[in-house]
Structure formats: structure tokens, C-alpha cells
N, C-alpha and C. Protein backbone atom coordinates (compact mmCIF):
# COMPACT_ATOMS: atom_id res chain seq x y z
N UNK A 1 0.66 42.69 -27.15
CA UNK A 1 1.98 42.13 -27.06
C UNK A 1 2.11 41.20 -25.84
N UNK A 2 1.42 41.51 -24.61
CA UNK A 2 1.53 40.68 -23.75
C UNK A 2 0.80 38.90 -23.74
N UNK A 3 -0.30 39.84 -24.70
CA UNK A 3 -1.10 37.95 -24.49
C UNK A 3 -0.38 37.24 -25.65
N UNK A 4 0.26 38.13 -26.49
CA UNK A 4 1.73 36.89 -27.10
C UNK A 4 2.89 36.60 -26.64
N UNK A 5 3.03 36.63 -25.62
CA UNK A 5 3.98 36.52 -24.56
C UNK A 5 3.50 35.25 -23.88
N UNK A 6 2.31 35.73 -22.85
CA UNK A 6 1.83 34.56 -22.46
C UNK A 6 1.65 33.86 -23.55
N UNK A 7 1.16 33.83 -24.19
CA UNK A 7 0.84 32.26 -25.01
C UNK A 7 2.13 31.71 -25.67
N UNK A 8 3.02 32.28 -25.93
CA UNK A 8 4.62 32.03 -26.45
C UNK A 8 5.06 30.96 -24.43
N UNK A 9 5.30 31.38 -23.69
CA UNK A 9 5.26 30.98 -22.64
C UNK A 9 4.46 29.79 -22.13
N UNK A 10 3.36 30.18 -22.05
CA UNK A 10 2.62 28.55 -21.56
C UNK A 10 2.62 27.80 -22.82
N UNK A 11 3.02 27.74 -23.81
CA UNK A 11 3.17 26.75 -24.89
C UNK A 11 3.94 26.02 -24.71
N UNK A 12 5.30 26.91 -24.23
CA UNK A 12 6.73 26.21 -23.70
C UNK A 12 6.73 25.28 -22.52
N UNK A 13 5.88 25.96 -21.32
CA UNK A 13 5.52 25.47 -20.17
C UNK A 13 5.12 24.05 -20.20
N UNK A 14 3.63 23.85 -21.43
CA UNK A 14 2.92 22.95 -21.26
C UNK A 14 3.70 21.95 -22.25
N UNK A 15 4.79 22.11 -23.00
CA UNK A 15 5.06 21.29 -23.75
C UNK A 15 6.06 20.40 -22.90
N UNK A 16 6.82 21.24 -21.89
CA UNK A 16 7.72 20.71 -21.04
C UNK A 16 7.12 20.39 -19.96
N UNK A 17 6.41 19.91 -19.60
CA UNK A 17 5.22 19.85 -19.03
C UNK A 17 4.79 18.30 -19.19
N UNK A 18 4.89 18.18 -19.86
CA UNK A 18 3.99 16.93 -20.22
C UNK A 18 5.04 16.35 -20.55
N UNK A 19 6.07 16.69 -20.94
CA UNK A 19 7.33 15.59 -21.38
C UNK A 19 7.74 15.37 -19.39
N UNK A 20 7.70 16.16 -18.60
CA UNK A 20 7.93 15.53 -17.16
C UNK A 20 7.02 14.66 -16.95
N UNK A 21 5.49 14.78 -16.93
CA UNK A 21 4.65 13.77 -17.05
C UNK A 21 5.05 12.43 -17.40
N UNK A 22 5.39 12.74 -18.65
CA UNK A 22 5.52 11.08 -19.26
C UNK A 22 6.99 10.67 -18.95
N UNK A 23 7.95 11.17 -18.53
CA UNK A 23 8.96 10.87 -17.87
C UNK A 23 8.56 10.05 -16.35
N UNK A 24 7.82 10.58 -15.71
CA UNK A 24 7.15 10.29 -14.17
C UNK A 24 6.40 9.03 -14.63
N UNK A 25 5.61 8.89 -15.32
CA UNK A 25 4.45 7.64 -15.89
C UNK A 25 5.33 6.91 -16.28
N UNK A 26 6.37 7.11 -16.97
CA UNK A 26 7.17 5.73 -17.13
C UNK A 26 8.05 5.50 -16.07
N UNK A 27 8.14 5.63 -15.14
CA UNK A 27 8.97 5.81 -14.19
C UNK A 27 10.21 6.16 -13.76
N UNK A 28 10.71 6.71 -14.93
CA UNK A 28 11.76 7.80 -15.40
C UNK A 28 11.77 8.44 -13.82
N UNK A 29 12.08 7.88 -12.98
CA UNK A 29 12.13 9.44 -11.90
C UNK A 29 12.97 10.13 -11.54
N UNK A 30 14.45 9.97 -12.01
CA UNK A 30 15.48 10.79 -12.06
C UNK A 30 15.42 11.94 -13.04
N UNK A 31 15.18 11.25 -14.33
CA UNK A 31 14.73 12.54 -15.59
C UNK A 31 13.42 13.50 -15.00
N UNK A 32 12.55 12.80 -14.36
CA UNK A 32 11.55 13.46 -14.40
C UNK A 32 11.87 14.70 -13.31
N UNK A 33 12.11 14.03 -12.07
CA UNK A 33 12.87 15.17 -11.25
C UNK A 33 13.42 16.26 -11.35
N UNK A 34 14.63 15.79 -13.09
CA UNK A 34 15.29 17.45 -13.35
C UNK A 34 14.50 18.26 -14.14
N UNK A 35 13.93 17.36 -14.82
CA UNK A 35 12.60 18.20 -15.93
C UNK A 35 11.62 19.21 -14.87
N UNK A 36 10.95 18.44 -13.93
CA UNK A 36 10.29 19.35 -13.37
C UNK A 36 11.30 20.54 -12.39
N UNK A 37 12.16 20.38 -12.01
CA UNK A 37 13.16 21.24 -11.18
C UNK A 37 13.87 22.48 -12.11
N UNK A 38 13.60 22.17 -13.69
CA UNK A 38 13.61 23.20 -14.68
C UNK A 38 12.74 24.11 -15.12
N UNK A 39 11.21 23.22 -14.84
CA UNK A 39 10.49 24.26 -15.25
C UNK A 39 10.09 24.81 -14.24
N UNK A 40 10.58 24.49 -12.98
CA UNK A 40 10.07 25.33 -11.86
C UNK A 40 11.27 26.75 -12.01
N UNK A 41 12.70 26.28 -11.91
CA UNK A 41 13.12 27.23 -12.21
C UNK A 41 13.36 27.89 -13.37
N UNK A 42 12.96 27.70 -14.36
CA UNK A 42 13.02 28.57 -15.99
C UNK A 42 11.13 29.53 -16.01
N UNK A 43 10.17 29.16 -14.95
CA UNK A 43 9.29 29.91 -15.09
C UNK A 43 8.89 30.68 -13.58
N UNK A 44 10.49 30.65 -13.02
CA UNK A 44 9.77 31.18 -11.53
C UNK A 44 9.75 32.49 -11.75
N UNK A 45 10.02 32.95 -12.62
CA UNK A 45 9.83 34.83 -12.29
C UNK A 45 8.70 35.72 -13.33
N UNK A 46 7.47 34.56 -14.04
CA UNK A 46 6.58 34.53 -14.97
C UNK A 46 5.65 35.75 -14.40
N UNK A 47 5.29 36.64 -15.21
CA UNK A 47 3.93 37.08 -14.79
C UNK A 47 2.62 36.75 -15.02
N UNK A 48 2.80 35.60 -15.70
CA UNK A 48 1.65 35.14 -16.05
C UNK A 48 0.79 34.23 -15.15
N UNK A 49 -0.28 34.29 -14.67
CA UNK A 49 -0.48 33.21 -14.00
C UNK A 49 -1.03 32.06 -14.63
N UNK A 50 -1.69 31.49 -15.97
CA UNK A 50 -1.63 30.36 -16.14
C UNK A 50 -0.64 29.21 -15.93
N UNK A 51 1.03 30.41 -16.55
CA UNK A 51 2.28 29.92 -16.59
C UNK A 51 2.21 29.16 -14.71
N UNK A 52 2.55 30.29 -14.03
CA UNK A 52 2.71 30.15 -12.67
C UNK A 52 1.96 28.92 -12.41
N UNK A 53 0.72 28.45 -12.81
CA UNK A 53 -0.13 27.39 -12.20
C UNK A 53 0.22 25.97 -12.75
N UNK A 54 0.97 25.90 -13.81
CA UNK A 54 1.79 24.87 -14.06
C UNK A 54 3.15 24.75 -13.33
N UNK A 55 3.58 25.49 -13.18
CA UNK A 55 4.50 25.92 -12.66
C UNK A 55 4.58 25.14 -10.90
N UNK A 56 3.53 25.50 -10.46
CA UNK A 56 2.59 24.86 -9.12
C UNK A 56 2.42 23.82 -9.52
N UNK A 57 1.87 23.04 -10.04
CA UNK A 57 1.39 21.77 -10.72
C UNK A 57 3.63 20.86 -10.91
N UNK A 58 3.78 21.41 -11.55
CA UNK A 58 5.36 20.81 -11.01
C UNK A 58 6.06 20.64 -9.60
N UNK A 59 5.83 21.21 -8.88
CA UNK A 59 6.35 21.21 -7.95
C UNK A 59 5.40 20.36 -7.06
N UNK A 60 4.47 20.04 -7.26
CA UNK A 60 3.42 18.89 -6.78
C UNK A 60 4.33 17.61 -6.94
N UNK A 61 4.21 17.38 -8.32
CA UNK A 61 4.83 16.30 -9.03
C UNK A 61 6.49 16.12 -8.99
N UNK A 62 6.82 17.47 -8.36
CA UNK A 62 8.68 16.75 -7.39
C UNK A 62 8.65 16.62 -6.42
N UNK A 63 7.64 16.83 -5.29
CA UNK A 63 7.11 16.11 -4.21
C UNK A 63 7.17 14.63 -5.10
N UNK A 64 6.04 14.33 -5.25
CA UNK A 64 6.19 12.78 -5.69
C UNK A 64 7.66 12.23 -6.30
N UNK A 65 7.80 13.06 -6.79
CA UNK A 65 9.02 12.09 -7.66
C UNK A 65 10.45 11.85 -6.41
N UNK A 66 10.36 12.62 -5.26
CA UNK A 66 11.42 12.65 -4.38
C UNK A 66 10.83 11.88 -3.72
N UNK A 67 9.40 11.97 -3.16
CA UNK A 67 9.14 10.64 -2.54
C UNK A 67 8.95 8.85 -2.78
N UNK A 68 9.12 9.55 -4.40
CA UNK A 68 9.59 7.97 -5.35
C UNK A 68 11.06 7.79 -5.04
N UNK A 69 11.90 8.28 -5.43
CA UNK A 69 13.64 8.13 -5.39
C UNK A 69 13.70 7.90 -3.54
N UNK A 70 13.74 8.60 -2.81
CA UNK A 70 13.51 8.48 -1.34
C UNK A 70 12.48 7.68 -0.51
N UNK A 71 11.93 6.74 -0.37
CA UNK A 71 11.13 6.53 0.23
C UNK A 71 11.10 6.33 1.85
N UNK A 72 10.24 6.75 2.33
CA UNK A 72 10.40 6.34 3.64
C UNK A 72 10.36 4.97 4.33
N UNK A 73 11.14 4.18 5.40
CA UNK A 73 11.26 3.04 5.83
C UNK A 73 10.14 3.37 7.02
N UNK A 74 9.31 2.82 6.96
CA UNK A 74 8.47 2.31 8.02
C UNK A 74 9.06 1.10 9.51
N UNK A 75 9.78 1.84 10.63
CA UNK A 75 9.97 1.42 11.33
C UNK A 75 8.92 0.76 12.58
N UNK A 76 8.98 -1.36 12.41
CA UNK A 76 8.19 -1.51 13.62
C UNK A 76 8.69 -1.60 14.83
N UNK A 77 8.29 -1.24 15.37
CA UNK A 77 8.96 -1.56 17.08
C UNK A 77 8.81 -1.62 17.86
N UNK A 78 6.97 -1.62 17.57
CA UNK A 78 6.11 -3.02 19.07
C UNK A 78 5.56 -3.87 18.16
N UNK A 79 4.98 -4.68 19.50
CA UNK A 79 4.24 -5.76 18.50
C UNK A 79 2.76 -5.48 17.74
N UNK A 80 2.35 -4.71 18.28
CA UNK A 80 1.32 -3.72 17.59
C UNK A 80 1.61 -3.42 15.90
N UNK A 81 2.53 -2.66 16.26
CA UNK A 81 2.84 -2.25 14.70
C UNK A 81 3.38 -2.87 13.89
N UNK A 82 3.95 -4.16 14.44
CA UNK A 82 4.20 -5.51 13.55
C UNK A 82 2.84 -6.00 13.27
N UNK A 83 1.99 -6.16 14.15
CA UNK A 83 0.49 -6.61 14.02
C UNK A 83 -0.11 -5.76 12.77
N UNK A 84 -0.29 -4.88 13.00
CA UNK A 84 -0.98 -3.45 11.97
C UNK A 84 -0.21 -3.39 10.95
N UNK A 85 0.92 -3.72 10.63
CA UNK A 85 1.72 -4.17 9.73
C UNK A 85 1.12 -4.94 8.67
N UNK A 86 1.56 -6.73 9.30
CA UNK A 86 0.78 -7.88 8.73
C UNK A 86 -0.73 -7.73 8.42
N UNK A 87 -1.39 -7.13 8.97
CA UNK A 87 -3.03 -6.52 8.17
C UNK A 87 -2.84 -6.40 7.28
N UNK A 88 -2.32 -5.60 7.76
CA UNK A 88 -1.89 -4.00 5.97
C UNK A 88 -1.41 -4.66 4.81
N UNK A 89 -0.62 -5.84 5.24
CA UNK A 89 0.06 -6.79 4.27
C UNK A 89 -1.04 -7.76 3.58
N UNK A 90 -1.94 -8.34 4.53
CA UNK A 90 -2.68 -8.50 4.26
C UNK A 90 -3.82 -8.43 3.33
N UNK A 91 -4.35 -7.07 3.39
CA UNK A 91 -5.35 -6.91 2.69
C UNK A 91 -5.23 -6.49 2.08
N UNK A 92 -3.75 -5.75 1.47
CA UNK A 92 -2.83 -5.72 0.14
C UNK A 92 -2.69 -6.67 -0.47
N UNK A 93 -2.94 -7.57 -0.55
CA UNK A 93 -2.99 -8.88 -1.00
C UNK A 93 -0.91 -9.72 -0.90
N UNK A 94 -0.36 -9.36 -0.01
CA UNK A 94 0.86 -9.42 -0.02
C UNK A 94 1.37 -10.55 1.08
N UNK A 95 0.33 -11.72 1.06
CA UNK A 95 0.35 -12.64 1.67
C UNK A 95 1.44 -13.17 2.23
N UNK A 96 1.99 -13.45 1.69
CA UNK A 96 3.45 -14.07 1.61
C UNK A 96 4.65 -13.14 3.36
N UNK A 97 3.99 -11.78 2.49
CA UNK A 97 4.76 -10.89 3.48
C UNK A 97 4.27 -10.81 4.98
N UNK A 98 2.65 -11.01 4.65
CA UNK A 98 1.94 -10.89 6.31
C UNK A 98 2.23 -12.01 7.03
N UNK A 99 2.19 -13.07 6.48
CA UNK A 99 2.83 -14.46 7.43
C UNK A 99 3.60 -14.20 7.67
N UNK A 100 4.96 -13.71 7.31
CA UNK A 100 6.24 -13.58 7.33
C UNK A 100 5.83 -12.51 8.87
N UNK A 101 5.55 -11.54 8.52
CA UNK A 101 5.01 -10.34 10.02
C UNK A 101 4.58 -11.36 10.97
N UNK A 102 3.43 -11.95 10.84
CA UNK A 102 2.83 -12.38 11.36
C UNK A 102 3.01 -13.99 12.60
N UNK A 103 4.14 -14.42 11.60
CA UNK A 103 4.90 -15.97 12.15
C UNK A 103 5.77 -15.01 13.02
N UNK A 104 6.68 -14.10 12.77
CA UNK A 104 7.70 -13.54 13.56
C UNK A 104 7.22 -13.11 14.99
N UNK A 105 5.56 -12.32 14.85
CA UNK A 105 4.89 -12.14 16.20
C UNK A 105 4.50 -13.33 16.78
N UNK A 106 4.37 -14.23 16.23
CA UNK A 106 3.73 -15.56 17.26
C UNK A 106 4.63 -16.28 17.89
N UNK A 107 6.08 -15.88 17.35
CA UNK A 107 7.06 -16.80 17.65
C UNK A 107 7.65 -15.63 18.97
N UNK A 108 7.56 -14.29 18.89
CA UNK A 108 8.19 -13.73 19.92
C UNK A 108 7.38 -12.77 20.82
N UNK A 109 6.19 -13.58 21.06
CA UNK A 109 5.01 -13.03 21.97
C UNK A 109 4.30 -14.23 22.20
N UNK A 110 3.58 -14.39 23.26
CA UNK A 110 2.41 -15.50 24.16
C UNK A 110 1.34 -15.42 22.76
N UNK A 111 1.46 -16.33 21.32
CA UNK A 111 0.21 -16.25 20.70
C UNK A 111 -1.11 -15.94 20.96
N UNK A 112 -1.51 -14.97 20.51
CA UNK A 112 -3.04 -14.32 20.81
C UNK A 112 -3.67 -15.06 19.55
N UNK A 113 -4.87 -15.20 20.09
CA UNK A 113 -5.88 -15.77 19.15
C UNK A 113 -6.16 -15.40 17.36
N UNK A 114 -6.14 -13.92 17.85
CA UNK A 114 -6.38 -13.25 16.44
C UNK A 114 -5.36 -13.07 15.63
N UNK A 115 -3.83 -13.22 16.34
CA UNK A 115 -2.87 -13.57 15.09
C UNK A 115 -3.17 -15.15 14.60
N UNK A 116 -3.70 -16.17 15.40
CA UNK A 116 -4.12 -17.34 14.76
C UNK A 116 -4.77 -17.04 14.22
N UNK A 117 -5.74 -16.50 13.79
CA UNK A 117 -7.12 -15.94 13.17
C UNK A 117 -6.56 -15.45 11.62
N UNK A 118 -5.84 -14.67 11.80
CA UNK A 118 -4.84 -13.95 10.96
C UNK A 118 -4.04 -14.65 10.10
N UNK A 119 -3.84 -15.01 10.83
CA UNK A 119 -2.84 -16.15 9.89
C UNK A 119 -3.53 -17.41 9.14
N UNK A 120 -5.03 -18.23 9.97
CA UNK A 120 -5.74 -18.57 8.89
C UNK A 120 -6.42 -18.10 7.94
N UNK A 121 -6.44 -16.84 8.00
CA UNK A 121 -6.82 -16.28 6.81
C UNK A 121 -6.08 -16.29 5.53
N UNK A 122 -4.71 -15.82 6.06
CA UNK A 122 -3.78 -15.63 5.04
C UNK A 122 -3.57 -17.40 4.39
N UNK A 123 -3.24 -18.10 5.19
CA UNK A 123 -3.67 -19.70 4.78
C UNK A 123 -4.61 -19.97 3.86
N UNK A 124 -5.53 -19.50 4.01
CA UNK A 124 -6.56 -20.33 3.37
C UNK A 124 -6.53 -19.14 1.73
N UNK A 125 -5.95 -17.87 1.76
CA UNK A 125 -5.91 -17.28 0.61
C UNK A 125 -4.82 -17.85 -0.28
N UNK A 126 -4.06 -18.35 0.38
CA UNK A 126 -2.38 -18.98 -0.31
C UNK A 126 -3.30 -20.88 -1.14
N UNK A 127 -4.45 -21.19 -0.33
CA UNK A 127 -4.93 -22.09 -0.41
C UNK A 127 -4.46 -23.59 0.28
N UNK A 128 -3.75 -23.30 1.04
CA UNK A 128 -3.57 -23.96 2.36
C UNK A 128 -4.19 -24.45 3.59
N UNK A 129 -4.94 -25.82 2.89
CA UNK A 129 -6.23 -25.70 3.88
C UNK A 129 -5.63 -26.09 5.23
N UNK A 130 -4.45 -27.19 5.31
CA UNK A 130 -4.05 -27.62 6.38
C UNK A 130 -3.77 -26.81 7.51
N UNK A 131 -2.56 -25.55 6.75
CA UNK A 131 -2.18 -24.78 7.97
C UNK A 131 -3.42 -24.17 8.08
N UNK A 132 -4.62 -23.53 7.60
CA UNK A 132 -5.52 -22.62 7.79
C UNK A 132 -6.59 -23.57 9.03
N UNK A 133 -6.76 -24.49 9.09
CA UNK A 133 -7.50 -25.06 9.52
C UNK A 133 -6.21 -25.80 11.09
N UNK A 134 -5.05 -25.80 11.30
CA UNK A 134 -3.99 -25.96 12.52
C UNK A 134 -4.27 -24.35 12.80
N UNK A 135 -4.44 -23.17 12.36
CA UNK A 135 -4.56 -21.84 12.69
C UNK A 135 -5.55 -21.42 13.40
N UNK A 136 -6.73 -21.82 12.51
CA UNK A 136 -8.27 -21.92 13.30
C UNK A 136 -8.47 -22.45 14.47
N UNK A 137 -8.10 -24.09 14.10
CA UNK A 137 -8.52 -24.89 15.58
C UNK A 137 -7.36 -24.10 16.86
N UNK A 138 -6.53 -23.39 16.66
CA UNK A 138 -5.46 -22.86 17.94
C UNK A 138 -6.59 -21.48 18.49
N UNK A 139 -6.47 -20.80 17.33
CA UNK A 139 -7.49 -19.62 17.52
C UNK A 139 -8.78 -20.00 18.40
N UNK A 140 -9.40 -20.73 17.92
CA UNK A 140 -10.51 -21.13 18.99
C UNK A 140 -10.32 -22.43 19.92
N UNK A 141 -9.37 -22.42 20.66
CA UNK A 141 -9.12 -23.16 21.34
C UNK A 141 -8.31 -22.26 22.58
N UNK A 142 -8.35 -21.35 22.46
CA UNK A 142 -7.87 -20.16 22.94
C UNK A 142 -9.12 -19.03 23.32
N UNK A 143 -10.11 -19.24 22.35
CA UNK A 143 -11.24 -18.31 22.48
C UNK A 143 -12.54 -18.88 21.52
N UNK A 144 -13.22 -19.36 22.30
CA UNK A 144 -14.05 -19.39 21.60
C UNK A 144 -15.28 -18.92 20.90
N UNK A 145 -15.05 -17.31 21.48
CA UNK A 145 -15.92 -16.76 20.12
C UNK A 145 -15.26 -16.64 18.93
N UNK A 146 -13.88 -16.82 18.57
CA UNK A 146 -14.03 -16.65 16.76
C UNK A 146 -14.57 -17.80 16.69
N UNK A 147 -15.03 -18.99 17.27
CA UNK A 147 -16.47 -20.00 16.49
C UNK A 147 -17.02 -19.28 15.41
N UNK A 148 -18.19 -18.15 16.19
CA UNK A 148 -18.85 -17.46 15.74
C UNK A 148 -18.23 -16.29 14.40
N UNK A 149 -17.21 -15.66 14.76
CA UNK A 149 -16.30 -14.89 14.18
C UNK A 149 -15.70 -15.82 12.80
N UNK A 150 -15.08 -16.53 12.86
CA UNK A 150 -14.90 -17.67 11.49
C UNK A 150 -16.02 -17.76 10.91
N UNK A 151 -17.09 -18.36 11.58
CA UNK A 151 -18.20 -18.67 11.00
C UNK A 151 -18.88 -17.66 9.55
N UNK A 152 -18.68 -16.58 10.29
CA UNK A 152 -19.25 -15.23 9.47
C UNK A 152 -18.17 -14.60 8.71
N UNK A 153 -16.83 -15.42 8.55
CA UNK A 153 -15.90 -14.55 7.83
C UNK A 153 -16.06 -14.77 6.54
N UNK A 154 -16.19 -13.66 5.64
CA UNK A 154 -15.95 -13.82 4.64
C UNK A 154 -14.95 -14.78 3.91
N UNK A 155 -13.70 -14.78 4.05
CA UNK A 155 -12.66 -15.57 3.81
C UNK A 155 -12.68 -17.18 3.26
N UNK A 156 -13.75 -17.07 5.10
CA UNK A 156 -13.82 -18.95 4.86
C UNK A 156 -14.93 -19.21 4.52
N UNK A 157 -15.35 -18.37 3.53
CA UNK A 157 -16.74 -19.12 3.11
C UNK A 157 -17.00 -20.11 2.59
N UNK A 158 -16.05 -20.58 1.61
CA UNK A 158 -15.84 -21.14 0.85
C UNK A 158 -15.50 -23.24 1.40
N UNK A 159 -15.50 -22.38 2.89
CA UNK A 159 -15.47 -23.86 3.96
C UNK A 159 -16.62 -24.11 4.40
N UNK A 160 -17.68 -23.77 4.29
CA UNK A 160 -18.70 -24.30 4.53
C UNK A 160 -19.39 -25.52 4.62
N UNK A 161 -18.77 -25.68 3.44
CA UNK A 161 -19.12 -26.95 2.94
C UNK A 161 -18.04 -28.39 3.34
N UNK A 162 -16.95 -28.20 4.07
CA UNK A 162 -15.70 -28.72 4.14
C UNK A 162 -16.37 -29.22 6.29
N UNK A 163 -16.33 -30.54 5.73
CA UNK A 163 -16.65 -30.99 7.56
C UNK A 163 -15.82 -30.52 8.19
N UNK A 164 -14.87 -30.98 7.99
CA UNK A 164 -13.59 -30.18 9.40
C UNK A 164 -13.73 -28.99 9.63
N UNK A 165 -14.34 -27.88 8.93
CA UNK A 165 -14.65 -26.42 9.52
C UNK A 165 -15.77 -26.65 10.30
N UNK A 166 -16.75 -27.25 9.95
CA UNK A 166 -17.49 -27.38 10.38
C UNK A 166 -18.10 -27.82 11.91
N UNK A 167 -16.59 -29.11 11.77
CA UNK A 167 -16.31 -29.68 13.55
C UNK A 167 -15.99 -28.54 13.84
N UNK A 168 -15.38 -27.89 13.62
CA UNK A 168 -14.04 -26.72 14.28
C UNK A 168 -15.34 -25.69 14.69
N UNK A 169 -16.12 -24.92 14.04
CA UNK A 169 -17.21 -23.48 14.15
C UNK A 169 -18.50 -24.10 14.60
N UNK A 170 -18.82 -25.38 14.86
CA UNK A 170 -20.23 -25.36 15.76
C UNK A 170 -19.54 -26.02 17.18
């Protein structure tokens, strides 16, 4: 009688179960939220433990779904973490946004080289050879090892062949 219990039970579990799933995958995250906040509470007093481990497995997935509806704001508030920011933006491919980081630090700090550096990168991904190459020549005109550092970047490989990098990195 009991293992028809359990199986009457995790049938229910897993059927409601997977309808939170596909609530969450479509990004349903209000539905999905109460779905899983039901089957946490309609199987919290189970003796079963398969039940229970779905059961666990929900409450995973309202973590996520609260940290979908809620998200946290990432506060910057040196120039560091505006810097580490625009990376991040960066190599997310979210170009648009890292200049945006990135112009705001050059404009309210003594420009350092490697936000020029930085910023021709993001230039030359937008396909902007002009500003990428006004970015470069500041960057090494300021320091001249990114010579060497450009030279070997991946990024600008594709300048190799382009004289004006060429004046600019030997």
C-alpha cells in the first residue's frame, strides 16, 4: 500500500513539476514562482523521499525564479569597478555598453593608456577603424609598450595588413 502511495505521489509531483519547468523556460516567472511555491508546499510533509527530492529540486528553481523577478543592481563606485565593468561589457560582446563605461571613465579620470587600449578594441569590433586607430595612437603615445601589446592582440589582427597600424606598432 505504501509503494502505491508513493507512486500515486511522485506522479503528481513530477507532473507538476515539469509544468513549473516549462513555465520557467518560457519565462513565465511569476507562474512559475507560484507553481513551484505549491509544490514545495503541497509535498512538504511527504514521506517519501523521491517525492522530497523534487520537492528540493523546486526550491532550487525559486531561488532562480526570485532572482529572475528581483535582480540585483550592481553598484559602481570607483573607477575600478567602472573599469571591470566595461571589460565585462566587453567580452560579453555588449559593445555599445563598454564604450558607454568606458568614455564616462576617460572623461572623469587623467586617461590611462589601457582604457585607450580598451576602447580600441571595442572600436575596431563596432568596425570603426578611425576611432580604433585615434584610441591606439593615444594609448601608445602614453606608453609605449602596447606597441608590442597591440601588435599581438588578437583583436587587431585583422590590421596587419592596414599601413597605419603598422606606422602606429613598429
Amino acid at each position: 500500500m505504501a509503494k502505491l502511495s508513493e507512486e500515486k505521489e511522485l506522479k503528481a509531483i513530477t507532473q507538476r513539476f515539469s509544468e513549473a519547468v516549462a513555465a520557467f523556460t518560457r519565462k513565465d516567472f511569476a507562474a512559475a514562482r507560484q507553481q513551484f511555491m505549491d509544490i514545495i508546499e503541497s509535498f512538504r510533509n511527504s514521506e517519501h523521499y523521491s517525492v522530497l527530492e523534487i520537492s528540493g529540486r523546486s526550491n532550487v528553481y525559486l531561488r532562480m525564479v526570485d532572482a529572475q523577478l528581483n535582480p540585483q543592481k550592481i553598484e559602481l563606485k570607483t573607477a575600478e569597478d567602472v573599469l571591470n565593468e566595461g571589460v565585462y561589457q566587453l567580452n560579453a560582446g555588449q559593445i555599445d555598453r563598454a564604450l558607454e563605461l568606458l568614455t564616462g571613465l576617460a572623461r572623469n579620470a587623467e586617461k590611462k593608456p589601457y582604457v585607450d587600449f580598451l576602447m580600441a578594441i571595442a572600436y575596431k569590433r563596432k568596425g570603426d577603424l578611425v576611432s580604433t586607430f585615434e584610441h591606439l595612437k593615444s594609448c601608445i603615445e602614453k606608453d609605449e609598450h602596447y606597441k608590442v601589446i597591440a601588435f599581438n592582440e588578437p583583436d587587431f589582427e585583422s590590421l596587419l595588413e592596414k599601413r597605419e597600424f603598422i606606422d602606429l606598432v613598429s
